[in-house]
PDB file of N, CA and C in Angstrom:
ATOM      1  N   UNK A   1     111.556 147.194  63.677  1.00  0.00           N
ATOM      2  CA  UNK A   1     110.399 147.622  62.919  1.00  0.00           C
ATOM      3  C   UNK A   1     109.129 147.155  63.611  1.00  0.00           C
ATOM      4  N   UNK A   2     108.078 148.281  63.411  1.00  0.00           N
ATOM      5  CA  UNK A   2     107.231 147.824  64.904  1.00  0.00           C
ATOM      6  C   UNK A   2     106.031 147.255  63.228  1.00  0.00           C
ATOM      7  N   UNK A   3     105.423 146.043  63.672  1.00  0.00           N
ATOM      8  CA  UNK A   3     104.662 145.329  62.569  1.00  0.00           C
ATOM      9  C   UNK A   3     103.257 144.716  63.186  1.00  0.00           C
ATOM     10  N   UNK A   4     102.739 146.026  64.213  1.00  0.00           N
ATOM     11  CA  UNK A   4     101.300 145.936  64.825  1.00  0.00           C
ATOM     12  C   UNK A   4     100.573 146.353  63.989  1.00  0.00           C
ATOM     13  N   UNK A   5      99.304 146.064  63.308  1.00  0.00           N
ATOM     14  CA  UNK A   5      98.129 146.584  62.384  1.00  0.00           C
ATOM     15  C   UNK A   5      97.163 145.740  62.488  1.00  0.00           C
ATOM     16  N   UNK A   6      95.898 145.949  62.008  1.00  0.00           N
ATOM     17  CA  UNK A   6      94.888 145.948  61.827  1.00  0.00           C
ATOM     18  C   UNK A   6      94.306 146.062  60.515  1.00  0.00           C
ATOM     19  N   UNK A   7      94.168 144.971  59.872  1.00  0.00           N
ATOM     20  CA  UNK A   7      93.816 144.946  58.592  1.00  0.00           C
ATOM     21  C   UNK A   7      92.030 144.960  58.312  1.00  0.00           C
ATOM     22  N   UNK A   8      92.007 145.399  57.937  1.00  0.00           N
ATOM     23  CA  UNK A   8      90.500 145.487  57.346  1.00  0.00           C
ATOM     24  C   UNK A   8      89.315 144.217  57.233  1.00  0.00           C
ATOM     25  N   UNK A   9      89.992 143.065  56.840  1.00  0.00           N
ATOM     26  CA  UNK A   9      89.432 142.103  56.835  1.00  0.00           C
ATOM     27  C   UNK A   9      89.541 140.839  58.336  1.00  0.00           C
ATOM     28  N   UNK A  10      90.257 141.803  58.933  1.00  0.00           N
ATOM     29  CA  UNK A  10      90.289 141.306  60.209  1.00  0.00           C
ATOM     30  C   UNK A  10      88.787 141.075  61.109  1.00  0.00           C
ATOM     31  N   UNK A  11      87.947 139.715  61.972  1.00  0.00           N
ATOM     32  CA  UNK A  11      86.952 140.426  62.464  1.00  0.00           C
ATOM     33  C   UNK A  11      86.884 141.255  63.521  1.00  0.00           C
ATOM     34  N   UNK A  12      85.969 141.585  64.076  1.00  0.00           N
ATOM     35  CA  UNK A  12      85.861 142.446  64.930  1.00  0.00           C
ATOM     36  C   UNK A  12      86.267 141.772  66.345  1.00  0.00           C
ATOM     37  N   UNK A  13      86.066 140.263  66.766  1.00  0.00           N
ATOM     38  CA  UNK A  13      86.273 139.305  67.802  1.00  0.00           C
ATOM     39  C   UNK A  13      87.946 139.786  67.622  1.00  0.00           C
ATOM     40  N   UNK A  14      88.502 139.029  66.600  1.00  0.00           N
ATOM     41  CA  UNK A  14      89.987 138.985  66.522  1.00  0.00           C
ATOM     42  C   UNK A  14      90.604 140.380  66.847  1.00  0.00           C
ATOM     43  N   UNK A  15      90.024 141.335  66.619  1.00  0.00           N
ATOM     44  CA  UNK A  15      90.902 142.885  66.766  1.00  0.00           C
ATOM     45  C   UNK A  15      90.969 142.928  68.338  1.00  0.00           C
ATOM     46  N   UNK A  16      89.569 142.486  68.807  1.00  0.00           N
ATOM     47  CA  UNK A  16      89.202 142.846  70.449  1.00  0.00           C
ATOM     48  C   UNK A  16      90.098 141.823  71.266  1.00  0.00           C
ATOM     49  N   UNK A  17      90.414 140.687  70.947  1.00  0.00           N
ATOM     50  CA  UNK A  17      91.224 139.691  71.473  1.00  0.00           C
ATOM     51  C   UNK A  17      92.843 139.985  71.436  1.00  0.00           C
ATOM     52  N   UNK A  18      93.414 140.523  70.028  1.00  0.00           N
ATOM     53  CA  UNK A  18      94.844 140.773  69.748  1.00  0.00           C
ATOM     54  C   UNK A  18      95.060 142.290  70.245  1.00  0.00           C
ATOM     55  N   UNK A  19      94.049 143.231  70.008  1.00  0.00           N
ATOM     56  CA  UNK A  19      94.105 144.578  70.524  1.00  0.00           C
ATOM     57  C   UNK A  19      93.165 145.304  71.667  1.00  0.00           C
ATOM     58  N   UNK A  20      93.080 144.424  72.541  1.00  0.00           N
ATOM     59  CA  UNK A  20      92.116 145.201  73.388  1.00  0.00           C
ATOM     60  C   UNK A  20      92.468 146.911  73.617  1.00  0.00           C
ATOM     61  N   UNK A  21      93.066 147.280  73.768  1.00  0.00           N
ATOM     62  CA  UNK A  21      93.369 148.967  73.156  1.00  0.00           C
ATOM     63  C   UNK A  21      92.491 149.214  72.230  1.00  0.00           C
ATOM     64  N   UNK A  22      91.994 148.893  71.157  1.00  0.00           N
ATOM     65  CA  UNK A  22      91.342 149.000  69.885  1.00  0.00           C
ATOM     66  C   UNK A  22      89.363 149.694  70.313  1.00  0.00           C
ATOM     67  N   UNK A  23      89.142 148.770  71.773  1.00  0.00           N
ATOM     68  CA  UNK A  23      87.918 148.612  72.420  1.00  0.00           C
ATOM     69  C   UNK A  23      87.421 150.069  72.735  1.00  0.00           C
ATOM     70  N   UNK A  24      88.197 151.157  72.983  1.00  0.00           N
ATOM     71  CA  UNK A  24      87.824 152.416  73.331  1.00  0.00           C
ATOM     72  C   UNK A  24      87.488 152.987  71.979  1.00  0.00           C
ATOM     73  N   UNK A  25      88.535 152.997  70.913  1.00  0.00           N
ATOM     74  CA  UNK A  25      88.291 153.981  69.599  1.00  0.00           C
ATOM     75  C   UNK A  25      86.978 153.384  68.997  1.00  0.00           C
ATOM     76  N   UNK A  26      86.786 151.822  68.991  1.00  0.00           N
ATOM     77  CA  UNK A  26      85.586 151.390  68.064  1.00  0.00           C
ATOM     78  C   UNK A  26      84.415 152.643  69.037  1.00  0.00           C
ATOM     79  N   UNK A  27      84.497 152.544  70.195  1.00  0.00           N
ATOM     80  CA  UNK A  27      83.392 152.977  71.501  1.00  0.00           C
ATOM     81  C   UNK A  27      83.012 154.579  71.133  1.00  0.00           C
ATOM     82  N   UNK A  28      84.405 155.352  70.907  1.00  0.00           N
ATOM     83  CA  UNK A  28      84.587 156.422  70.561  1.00  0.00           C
ATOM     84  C   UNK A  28      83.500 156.736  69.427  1.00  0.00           C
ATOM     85  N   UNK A  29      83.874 155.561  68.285  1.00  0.00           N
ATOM     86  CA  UNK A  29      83.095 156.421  66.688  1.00  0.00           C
ATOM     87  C   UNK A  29      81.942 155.543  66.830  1.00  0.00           C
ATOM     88  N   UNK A  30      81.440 155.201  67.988  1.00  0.00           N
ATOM     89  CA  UNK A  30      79.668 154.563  68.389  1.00  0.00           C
ATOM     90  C   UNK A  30      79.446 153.851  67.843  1.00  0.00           C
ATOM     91  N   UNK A  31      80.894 152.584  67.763  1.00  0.00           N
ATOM     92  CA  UNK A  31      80.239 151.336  66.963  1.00  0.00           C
ATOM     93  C   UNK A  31      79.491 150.173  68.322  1.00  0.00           C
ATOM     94  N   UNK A  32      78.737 149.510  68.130  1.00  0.00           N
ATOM     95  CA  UNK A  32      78.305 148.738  68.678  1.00  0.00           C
ATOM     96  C   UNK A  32      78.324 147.436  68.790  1.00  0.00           C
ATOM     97  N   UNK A  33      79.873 147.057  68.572  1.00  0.00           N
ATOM     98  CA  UNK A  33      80.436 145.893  68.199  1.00  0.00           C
ATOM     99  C   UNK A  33      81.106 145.196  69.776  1.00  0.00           C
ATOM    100  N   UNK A  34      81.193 146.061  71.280  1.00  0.00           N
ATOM    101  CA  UNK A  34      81.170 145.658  72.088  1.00  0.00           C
ATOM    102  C   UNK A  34      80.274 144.694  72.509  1.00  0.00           C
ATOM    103  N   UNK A  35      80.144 143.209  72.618  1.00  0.00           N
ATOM    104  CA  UNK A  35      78.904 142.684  72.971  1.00  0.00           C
ATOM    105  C   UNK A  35      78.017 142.272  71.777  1.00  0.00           C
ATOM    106  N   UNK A  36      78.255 142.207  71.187  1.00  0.00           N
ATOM    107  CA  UNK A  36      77.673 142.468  69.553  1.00  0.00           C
ATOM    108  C   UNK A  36      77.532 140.684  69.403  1.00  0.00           C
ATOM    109  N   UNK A  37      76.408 140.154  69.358  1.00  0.00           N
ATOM    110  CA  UNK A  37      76.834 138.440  68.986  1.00  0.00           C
ATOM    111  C   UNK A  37      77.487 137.912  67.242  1.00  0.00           C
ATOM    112  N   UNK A  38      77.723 139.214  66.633  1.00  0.00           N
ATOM    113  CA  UNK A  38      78.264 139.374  65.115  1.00  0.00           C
ATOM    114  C   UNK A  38      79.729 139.628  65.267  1.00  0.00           C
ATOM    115  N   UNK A  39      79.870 139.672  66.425  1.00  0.00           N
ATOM    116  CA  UNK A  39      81.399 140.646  66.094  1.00  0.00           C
ATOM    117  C   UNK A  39      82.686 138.929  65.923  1.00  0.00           C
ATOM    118  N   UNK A  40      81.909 138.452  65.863  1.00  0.00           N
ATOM    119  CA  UNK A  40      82.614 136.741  65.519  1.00  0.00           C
ATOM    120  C   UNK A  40      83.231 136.553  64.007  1.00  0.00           C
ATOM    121  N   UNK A  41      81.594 137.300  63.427  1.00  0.00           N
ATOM    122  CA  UNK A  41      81.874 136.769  61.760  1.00  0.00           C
ATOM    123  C   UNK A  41      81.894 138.171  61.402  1.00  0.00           C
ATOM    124  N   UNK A  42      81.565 139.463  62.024  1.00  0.00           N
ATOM    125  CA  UNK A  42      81.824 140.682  61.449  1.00  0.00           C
ATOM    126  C   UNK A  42      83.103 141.477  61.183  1.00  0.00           C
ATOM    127  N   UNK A  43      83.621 141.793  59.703  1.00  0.00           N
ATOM    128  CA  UNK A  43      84.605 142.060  59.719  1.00  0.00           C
ATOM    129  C   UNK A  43      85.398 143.849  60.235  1.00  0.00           C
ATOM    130  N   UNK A  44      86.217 144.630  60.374  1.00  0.00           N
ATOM    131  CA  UNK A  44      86.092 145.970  60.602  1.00  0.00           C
ATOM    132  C   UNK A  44      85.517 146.729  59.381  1.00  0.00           C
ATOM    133  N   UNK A  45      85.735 146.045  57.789  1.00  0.00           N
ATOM    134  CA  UNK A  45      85.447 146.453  56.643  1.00  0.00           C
ATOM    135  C   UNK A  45      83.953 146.558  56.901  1.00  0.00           C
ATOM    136  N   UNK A  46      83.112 145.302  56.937  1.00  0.00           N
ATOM    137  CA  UNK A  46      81.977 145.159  57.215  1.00  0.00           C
ATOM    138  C   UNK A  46      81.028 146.397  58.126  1.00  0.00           C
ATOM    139  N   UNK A  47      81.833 146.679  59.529  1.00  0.00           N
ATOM    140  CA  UNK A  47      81.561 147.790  60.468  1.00  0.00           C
ATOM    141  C   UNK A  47      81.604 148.972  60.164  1.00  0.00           C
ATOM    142  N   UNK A  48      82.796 149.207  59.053  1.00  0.00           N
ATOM    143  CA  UNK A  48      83.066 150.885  59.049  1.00  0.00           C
ATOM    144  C   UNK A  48      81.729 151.065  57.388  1.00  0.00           C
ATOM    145  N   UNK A  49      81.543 150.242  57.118  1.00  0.00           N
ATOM    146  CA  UNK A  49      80.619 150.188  55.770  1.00  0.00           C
ATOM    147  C   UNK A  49      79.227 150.322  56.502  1.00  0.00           C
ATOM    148  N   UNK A  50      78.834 149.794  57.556  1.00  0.00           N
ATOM    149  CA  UNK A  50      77.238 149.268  58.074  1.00  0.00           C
ATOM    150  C   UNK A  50      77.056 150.601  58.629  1.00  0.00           C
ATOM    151  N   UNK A  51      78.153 151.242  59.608  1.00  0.00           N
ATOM    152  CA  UNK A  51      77.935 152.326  60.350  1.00  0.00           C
ATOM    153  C   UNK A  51      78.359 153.836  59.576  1.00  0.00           C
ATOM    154  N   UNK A  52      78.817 153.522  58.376  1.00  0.00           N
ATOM    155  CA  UNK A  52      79.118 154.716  57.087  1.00  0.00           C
ATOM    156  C   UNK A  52      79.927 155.623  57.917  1.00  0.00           C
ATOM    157  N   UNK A  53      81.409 154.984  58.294  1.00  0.00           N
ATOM    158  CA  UNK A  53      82.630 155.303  58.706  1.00  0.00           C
ATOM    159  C   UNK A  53      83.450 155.909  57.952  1.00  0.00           C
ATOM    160  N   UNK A  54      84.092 156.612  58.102  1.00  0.00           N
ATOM    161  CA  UNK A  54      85.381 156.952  57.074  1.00  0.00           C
ATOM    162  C   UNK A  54      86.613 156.096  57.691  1.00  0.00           C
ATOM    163  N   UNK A  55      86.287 155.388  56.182  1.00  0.00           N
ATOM    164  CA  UNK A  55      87.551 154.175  56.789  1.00  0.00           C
ATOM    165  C   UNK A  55      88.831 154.543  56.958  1.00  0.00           C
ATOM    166  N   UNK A  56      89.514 155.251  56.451  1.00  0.00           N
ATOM    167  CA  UNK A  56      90.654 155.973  56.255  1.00  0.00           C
ATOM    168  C   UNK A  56      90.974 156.587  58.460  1.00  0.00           C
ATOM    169  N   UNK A  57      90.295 157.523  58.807  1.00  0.00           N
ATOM    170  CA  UNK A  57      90.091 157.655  59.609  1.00  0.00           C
ATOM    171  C   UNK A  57      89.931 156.630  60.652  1.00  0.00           C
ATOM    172  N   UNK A  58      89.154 155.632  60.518  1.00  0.00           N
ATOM    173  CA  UNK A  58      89.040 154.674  61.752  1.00  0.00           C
ATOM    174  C   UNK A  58      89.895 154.163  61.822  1.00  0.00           C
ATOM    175  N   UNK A  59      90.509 153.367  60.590  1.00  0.00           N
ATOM    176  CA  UNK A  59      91.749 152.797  60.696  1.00  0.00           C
ATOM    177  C   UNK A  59      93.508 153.832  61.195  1.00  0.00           C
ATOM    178  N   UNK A  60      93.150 154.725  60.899  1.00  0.00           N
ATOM    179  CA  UNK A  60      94.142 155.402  61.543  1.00  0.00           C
ATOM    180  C   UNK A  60      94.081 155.664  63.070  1.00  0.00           C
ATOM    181  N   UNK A  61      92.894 156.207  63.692  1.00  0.00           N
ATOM    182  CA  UNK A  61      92.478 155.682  65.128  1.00  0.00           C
ATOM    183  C   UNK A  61      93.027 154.431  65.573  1.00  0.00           C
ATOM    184  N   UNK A  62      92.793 153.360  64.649  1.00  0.00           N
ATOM    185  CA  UNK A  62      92.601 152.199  65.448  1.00  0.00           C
ATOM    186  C   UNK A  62      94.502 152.126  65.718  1.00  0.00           C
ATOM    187  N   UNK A  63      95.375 152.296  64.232  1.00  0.00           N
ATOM    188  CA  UNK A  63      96.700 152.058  64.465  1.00  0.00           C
ATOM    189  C   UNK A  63      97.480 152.839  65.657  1.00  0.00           C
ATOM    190  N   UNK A  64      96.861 154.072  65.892  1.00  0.00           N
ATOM    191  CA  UNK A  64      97.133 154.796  66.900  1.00  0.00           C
ATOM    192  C   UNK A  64      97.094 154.355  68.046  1.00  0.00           C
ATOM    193  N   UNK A  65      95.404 153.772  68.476  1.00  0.00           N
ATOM    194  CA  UNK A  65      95.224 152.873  69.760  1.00  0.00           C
ATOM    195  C   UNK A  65      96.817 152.134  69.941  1.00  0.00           C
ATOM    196  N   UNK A  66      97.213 151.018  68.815  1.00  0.00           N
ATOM    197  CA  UNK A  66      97.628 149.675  69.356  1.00  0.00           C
ATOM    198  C   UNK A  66      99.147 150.461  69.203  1.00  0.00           C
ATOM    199  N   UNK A  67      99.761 151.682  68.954  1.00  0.00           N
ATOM    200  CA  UNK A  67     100.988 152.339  69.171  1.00  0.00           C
ATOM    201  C   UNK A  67     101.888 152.241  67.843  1.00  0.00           C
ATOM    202  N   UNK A  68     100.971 151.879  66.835  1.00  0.00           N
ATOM    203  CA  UNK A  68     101.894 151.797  65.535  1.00  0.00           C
ATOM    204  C   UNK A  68     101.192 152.885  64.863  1.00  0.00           C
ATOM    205  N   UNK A  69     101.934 154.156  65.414  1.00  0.00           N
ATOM    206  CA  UNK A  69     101.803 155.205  64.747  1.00  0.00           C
ATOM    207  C   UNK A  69     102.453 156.007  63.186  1.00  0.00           C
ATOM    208  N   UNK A  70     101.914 155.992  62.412  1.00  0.00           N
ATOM    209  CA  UNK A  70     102.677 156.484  61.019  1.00  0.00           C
ATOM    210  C   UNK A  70     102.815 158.118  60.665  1.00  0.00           C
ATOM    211  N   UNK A  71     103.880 158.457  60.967  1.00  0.00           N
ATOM    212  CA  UNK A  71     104.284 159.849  60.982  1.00  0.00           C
ATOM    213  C   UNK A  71     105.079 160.221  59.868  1.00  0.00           C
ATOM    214  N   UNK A  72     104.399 161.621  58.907  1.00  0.00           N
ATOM    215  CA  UNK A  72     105.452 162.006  57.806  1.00  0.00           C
ATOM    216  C   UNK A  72     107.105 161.938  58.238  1.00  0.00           C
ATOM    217  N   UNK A  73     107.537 161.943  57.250  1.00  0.00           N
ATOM    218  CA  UNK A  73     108.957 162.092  56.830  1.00  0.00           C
ATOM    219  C   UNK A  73     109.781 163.013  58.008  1.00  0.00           C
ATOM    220  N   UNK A  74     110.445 163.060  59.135  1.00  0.00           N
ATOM    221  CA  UNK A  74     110.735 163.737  59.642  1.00  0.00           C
ATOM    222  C   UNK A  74     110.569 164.620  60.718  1.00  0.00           C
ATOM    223  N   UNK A  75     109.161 163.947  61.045  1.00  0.00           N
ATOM    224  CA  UNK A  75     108.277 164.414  62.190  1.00  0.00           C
ATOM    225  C   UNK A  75     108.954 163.415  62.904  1.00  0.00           C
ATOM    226  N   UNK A  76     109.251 163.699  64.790  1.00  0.00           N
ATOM    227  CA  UNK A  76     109.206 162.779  65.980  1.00  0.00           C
ATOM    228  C   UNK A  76     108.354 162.596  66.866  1.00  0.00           C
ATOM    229  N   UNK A  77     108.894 161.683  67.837  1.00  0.00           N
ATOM    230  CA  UNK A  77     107.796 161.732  69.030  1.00  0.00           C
ATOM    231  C   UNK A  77     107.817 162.676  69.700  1.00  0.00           C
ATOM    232  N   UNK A  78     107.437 164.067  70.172  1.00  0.00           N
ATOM    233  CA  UNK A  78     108.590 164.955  71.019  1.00  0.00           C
ATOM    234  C   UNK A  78     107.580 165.054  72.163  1.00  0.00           C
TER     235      UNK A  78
END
């Protein structure tokens, strides 16, 4: 069971450190958390709220980046 994620209350330092994969999608939806002297105490909740993200969406990006992909019932990798 693959048990890679990204929780919401995770900060933005910790995602970039455990998921550097993660570093392109934040780049992608023009967050500015690369370099950011906040991204220490800033959380992704915090980011997808400041930059009026659809969280649903980013976070599915982001699980995608790190390869823990969630696919309906019966769909494969093909």
């Amino acid at each position: 069971m693959d048990t890679r994620s990204i929780a919401r209350d995770w900060t933005i330092e910790r995602i970039f450190s455990e998921y550097p994969a993660a570093i392109p999608v934040l780049l992608a939806h023009r967050l500015a958390c690369v370099g950011c002297s906040m991204a220490r105490f800033c959380t992704l909740e915090d980011a997808m709220t400041i930059y009026r993200l659809p969280h649903e969406q980013l976070l599915e990006d982001l699980q995608q980046a790190i390869g823990n992909v969630r696919r309906p019932a019966g769909q494969t990798n093909a």
